[in-house]
N, C-alpha and C. Protein backbone atom coordinates (compact mmCIF):
# COMPACT_ATOMS: atom_id res chain seq x y z
N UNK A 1 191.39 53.85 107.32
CA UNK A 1 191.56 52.41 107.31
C UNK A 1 190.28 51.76 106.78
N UNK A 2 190.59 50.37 106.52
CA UNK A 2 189.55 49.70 105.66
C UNK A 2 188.51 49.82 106.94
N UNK A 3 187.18 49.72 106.60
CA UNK A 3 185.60 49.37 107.74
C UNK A 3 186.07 47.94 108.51
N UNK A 4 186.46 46.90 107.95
CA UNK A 4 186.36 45.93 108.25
C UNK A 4 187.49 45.64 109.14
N UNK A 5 188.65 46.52 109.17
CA UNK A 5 189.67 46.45 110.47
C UNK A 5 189.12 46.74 111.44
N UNK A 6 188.34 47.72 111.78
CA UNK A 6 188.34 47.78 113.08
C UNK A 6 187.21 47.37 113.93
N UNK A 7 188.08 46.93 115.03
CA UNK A 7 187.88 46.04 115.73
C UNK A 7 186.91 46.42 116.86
N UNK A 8 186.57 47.38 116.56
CA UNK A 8 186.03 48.52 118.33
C UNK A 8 184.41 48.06 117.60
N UNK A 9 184.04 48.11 116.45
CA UNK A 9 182.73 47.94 115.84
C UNK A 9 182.88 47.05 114.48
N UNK A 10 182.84 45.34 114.50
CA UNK A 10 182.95 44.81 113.56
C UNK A 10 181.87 45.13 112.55
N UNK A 11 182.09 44.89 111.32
CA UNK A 11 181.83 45.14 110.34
C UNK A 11 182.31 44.28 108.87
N UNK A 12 181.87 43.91 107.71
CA UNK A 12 182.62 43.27 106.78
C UNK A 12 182.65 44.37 105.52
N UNK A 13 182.46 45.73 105.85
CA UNK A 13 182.42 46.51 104.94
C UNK A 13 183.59 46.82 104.02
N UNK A 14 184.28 46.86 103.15
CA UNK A 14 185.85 47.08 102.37
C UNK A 14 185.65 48.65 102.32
N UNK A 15 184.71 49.75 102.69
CA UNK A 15 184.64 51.23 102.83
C UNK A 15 186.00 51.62 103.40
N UNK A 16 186.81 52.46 102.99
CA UNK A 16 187.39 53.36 103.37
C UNK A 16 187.12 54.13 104.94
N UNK A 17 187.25 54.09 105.91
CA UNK A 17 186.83 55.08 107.33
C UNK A 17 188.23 56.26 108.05
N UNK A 18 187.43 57.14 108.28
CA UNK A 18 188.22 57.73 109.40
C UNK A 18 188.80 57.43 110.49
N UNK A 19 189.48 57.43 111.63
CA UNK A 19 189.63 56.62 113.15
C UNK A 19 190.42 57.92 113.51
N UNK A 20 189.14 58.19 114.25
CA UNK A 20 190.11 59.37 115.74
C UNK A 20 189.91 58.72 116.97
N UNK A 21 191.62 58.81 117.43
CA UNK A 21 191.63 58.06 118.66
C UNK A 21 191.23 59.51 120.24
N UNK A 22 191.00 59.34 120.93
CA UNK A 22 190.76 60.67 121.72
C UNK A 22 191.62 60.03 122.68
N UNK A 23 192.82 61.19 122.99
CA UNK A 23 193.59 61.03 124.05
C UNK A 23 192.90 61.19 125.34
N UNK A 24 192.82 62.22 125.60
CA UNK A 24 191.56 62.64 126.80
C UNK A 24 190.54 63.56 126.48
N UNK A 25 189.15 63.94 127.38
CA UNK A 25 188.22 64.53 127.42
C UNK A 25 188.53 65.77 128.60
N UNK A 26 188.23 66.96 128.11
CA UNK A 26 188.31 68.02 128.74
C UNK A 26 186.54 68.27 129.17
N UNK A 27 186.73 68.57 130.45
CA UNK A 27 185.40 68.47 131.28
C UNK A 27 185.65 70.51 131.01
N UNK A 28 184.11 70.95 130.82
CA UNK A 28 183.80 71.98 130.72
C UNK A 28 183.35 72.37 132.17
N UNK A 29 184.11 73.62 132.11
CA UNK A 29 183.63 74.20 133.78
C UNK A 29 182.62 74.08 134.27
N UNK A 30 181.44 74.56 133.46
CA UNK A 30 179.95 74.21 134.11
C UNK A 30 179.25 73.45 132.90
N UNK A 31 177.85 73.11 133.70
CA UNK A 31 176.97 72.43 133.10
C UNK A 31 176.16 73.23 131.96
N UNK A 32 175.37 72.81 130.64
CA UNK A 32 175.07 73.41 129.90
C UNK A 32 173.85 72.53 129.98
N UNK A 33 172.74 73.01 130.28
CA UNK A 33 171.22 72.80 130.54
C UNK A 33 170.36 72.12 129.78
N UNK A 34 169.66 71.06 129.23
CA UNK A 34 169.03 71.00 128.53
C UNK A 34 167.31 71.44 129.20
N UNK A 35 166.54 72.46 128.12
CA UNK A 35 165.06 72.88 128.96
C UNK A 35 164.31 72.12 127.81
N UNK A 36 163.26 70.96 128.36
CA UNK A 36 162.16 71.10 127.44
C UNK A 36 162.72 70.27 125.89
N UNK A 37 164.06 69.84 125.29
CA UNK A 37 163.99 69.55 124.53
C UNK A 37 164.86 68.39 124.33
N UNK A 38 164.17 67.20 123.30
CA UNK A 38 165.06 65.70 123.40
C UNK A 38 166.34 66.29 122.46
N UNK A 39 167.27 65.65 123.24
CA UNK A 39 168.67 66.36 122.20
C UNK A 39 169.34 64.60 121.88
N UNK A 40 169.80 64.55 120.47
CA UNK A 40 169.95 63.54 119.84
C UNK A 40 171.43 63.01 120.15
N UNK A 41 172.03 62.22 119.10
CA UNK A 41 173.01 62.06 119.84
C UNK A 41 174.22 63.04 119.26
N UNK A 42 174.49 64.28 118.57
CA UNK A 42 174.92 64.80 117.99
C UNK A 42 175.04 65.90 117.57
N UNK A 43 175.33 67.13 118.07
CA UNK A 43 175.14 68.34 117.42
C UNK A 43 176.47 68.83 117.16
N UNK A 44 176.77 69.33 116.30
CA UNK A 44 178.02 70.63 115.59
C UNK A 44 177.54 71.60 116.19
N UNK A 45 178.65 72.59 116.24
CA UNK A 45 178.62 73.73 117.17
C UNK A 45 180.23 73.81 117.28
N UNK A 46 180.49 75.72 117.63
CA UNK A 46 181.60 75.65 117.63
C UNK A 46 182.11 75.99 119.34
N UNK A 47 183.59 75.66 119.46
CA UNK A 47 183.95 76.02 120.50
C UNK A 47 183.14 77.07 121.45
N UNK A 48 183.78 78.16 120.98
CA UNK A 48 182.95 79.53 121.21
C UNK A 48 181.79 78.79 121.55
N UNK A 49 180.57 78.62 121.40
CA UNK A 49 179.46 78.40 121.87
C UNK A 49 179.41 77.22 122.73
N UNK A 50 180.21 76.31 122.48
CA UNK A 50 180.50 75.23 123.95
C UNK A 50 181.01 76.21 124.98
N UNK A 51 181.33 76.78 124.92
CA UNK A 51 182.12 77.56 126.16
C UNK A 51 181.10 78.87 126.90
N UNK A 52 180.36 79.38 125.68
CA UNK A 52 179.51 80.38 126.54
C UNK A 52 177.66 80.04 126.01
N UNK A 53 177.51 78.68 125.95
CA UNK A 53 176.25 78.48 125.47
C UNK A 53 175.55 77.88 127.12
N UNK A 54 174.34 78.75 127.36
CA UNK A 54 173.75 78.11 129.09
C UNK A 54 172.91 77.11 128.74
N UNK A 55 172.10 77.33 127.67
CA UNK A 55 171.19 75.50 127.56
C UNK A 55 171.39 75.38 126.50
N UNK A 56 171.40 73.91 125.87
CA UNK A 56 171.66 73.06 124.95
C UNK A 56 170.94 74.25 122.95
N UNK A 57 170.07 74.39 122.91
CA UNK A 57 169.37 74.74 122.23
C UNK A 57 170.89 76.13 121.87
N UNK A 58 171.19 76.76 122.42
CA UNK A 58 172.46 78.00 121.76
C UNK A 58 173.11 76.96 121.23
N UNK A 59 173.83 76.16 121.30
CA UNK A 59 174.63 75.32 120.55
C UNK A 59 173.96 75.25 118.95
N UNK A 60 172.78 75.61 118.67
CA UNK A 60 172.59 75.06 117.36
C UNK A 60 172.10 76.54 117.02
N UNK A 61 172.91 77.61 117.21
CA UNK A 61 173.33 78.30 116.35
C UNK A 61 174.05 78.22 115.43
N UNK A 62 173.73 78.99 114.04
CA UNK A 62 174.40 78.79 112.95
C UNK A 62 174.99 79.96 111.81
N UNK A 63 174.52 80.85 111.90
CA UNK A 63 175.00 81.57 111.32
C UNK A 63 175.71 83.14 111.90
N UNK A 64 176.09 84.02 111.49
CA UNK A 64 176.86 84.83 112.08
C UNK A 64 175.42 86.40 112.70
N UNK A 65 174.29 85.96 111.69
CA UNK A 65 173.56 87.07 112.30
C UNK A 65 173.06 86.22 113.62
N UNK A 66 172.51 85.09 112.89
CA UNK A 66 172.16 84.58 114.73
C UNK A 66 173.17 84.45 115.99
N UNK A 67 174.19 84.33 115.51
CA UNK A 67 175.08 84.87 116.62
C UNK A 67 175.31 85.94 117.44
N UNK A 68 175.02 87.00 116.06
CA UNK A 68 174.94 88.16 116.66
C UNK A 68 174.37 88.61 117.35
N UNK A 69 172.88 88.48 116.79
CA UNK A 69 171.65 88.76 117.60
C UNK A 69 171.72 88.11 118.70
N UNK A 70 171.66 86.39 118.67
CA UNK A 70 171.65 86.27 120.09
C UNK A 70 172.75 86.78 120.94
N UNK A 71 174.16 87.39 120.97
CA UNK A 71 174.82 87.64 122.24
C UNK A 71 174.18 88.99 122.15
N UNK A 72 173.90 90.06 120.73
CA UNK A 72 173.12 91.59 121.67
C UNK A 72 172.09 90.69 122.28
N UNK A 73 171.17 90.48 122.56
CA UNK A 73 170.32 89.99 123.46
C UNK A 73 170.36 89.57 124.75
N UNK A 74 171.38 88.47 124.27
CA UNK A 74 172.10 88.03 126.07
C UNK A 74 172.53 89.31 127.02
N UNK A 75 173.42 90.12 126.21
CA UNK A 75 173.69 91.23 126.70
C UNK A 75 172.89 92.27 127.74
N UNK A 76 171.57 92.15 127.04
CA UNK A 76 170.65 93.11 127.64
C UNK A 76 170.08 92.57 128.82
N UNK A 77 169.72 90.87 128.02
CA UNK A 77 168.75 90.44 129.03
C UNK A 77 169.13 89.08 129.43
N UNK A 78 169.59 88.36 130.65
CA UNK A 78 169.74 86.74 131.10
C UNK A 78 168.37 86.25 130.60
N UNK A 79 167.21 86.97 130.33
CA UNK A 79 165.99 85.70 129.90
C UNK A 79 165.94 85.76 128.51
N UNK A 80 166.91 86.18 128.01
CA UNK A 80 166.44 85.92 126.49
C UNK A 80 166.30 84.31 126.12
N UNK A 81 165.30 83.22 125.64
CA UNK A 81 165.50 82.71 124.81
C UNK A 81 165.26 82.01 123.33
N UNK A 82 166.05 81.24 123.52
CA UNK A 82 166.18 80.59 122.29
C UNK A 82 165.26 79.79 121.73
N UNK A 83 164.71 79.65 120.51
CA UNK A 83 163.47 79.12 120.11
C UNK A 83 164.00 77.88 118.71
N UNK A 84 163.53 76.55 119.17
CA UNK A 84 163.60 75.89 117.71
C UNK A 84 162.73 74.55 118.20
N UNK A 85 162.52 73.63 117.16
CA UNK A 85 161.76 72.43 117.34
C UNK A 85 161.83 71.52 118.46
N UNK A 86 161.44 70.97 118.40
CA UNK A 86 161.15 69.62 119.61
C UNK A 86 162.21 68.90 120.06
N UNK A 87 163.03 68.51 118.51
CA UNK A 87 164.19 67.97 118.84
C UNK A 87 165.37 68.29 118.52
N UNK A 88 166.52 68.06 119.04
CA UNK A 88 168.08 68.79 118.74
C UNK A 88 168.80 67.77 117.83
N UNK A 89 169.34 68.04 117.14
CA UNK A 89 170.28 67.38 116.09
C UNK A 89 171.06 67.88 115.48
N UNK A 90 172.04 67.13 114.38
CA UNK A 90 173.29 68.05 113.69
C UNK A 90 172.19 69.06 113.17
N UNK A 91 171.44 68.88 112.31
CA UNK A 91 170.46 69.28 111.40
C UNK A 91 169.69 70.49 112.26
N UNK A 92 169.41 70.92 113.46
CA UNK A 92 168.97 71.57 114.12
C UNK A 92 169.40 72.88 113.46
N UNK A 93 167.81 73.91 113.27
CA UNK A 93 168.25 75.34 113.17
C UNK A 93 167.49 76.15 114.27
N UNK A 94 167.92 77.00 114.46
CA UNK A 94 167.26 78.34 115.15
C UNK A 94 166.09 78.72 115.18
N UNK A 95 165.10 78.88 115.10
CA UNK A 95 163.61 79.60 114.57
C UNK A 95 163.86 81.12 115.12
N UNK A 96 164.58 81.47 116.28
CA UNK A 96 163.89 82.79 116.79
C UNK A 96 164.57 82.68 118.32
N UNK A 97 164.60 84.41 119.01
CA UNK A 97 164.41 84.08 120.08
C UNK A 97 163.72 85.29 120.61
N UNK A 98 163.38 84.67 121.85
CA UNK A 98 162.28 85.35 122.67
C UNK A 98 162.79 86.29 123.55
N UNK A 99 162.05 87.51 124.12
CA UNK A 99 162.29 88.43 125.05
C UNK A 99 161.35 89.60 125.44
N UNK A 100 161.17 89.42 126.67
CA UNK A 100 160.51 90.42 127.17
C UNK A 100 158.76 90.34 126.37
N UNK A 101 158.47 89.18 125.88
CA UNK A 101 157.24 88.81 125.16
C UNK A 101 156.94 89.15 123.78
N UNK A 102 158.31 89.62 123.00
CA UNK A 102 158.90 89.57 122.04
C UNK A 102 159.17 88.57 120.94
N UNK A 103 158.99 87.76 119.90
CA UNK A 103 159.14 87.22 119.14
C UNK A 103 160.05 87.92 118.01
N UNK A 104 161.70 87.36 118.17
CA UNK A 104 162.67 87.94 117.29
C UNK A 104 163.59 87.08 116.29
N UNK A 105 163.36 86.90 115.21
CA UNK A 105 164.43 86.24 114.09
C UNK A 105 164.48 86.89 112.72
N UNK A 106 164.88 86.33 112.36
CA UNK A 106 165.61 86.52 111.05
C UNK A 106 164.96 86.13 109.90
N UNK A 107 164.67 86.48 108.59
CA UNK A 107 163.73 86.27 107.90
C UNK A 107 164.32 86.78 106.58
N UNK A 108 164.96 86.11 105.91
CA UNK A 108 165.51 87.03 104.44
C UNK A 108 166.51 87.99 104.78
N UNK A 109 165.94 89.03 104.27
CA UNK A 109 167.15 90.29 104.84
C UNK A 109 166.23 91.20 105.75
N UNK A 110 165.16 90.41 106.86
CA UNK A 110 165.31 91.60 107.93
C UNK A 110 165.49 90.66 109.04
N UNK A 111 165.59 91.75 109.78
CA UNK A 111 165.61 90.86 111.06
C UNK A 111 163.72 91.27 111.89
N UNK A 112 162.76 90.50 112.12
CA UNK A 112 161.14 90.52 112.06
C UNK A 112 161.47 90.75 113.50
N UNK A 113 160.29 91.14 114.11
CA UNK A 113 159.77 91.62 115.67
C UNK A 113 158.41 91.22 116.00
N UNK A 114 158.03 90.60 116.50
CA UNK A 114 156.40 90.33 116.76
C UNK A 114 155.99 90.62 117.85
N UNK A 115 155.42 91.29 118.22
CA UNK A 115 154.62 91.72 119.66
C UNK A 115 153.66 92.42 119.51
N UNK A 116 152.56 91.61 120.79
CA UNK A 116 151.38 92.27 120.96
C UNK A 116 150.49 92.01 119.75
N UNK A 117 150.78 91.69 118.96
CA UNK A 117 149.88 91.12 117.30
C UNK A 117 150.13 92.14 116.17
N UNK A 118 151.26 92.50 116.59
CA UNK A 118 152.20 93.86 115.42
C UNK A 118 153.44 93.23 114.76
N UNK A 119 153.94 93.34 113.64
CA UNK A 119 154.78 93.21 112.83
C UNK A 119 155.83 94.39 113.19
N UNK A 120 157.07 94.18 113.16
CA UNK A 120 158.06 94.95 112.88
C UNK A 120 159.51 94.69 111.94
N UNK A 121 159.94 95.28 111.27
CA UNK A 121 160.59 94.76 110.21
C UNK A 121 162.29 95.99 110.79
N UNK A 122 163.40 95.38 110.64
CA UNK A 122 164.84 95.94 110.54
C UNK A 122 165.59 95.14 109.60
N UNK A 123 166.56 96.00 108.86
CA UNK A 123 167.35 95.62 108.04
C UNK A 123 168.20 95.12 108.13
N UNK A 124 168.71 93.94 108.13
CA UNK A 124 169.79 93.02 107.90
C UNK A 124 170.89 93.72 107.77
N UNK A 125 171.05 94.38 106.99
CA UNK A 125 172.20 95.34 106.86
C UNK A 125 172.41 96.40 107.83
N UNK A 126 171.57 97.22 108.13
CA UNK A 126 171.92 98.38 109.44
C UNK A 126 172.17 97.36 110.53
N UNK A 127 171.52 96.30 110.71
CA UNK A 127 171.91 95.63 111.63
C UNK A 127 173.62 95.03 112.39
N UNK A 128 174.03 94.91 110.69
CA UNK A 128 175.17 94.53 110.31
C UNK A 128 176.28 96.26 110.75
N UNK A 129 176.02 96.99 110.47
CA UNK A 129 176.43 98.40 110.72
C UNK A 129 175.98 98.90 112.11
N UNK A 130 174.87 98.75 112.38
CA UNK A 130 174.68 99.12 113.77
C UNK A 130 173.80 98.34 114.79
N UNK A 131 174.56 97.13 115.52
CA UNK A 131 173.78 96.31 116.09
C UNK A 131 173.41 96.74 117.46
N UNK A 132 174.13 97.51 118.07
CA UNK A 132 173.44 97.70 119.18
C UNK A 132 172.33 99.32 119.35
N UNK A 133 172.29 99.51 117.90
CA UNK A 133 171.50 100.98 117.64
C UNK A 133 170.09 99.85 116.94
N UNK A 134 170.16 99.18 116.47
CA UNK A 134 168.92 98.04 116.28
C UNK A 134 168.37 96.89 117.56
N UNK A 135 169.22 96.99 118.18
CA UNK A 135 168.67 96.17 119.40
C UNK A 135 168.02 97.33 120.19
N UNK A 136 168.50 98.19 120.73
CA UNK A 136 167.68 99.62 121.43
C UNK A 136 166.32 99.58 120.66
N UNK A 137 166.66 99.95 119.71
CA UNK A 137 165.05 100.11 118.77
C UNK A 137 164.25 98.65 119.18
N UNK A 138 164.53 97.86 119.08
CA UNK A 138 163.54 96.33 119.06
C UNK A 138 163.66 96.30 120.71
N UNK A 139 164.19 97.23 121.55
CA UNK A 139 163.73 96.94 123.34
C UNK A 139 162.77 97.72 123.28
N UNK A 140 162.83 98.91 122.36
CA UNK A 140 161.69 100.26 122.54
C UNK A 140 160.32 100.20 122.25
N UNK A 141 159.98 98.36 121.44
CA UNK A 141 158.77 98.04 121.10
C UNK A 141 158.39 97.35 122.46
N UNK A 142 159.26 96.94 123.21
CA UNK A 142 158.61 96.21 124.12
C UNK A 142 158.25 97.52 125.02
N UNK A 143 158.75 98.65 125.08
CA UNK A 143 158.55 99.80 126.03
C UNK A 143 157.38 100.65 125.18
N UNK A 144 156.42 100.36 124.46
CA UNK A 144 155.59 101.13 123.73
C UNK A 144 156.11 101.58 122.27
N UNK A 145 156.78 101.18 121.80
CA UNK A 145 157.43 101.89 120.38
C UNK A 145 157.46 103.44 120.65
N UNK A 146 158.00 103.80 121.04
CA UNK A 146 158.30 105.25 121.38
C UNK A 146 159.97 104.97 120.26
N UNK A 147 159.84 106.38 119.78
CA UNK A 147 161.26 107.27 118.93
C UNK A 147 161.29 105.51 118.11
N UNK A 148 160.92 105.12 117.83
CA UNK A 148 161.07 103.78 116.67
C UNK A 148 161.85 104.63 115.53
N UNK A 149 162.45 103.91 114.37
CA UNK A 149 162.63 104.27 113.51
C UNK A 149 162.60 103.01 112.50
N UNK A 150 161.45 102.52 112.74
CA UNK A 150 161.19 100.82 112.04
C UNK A 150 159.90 100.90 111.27
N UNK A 151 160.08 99.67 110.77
CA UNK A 151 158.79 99.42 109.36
C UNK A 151 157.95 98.60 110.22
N UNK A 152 156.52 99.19 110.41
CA UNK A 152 155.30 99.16 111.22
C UNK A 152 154.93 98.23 110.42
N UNK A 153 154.33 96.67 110.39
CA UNK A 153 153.82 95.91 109.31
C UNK A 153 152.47 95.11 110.39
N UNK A 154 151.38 95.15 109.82
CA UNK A 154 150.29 94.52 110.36
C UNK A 154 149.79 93.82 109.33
């Protein structure tokens, strides 16, 4: 409908607009946390992550490796988290997430490891083929790098 019909927010604009009316609001079983960060008035996100996201910051996941990575993670560990800027918005991305004093994201085609003031590098692709044989390996740095089979980078 024209901008200037409606009536809920006048306007004299002749723009073209959308109008979704919302029948009702479905209340989500539990609360989803915000820690530490101003969240705007707006984020995208899909179902799936409204439904199993615990603080605000999982919602602005975006792509399918960060998905990935973060549920192997969740998996292992309830403290994994999630790392991104100050503030939340549509525009919000990921930086990383944390574990066990671990620094873990995504970087091109590896997936990076930082601990202790060491570099560790995995392939995007084995990752893609074997994610929970790459998550073992990136717990085994936090246990001393014992049986690693990763790119040592300092």
């Amino acid at each position: 409908m024209k901008r200037n019909t409606i009536k809920d927010i006048p306007s004299v604009s002749e723009e073209d607009y959308y109008v979704f009316k919302i029948e009702a609001w479905d209340k989500l079983y539990r609360k989803i946390e915000v820690k530490g960060n101003q969240v705007g008035r707006l984020i995208y996100t899909t179902e799936y992550l409204l439904h199993n996201a615990v603080i605000v910051i999982e919602l602005c996941i975006k792509s399918k490796e960060e998905y990935r990575l973060w549920r192997e993670l969740k998996r292992i560990s309830s403290f994994t988290e999630t790392e991104i800027g100050e503030r939340i918005d549509k525009d919000s991305r990921i930086k990383g997430f944390s574990i066990e004093g671990m620094k873990i994201f995504i970087k091109d085609e590896e997936i990076k490891v930082e601990y202790n003031g060491k570099s560790y590098g995995f392939s995007r692709g084995e990752f893609e083929r074997k994610p929970r044989g790459v998550i073992e390996r990136i717990i085994d740095i936090g246990r001393g790098c014992s049986k690693l089979g990763c790119t040592l980078k300092t």
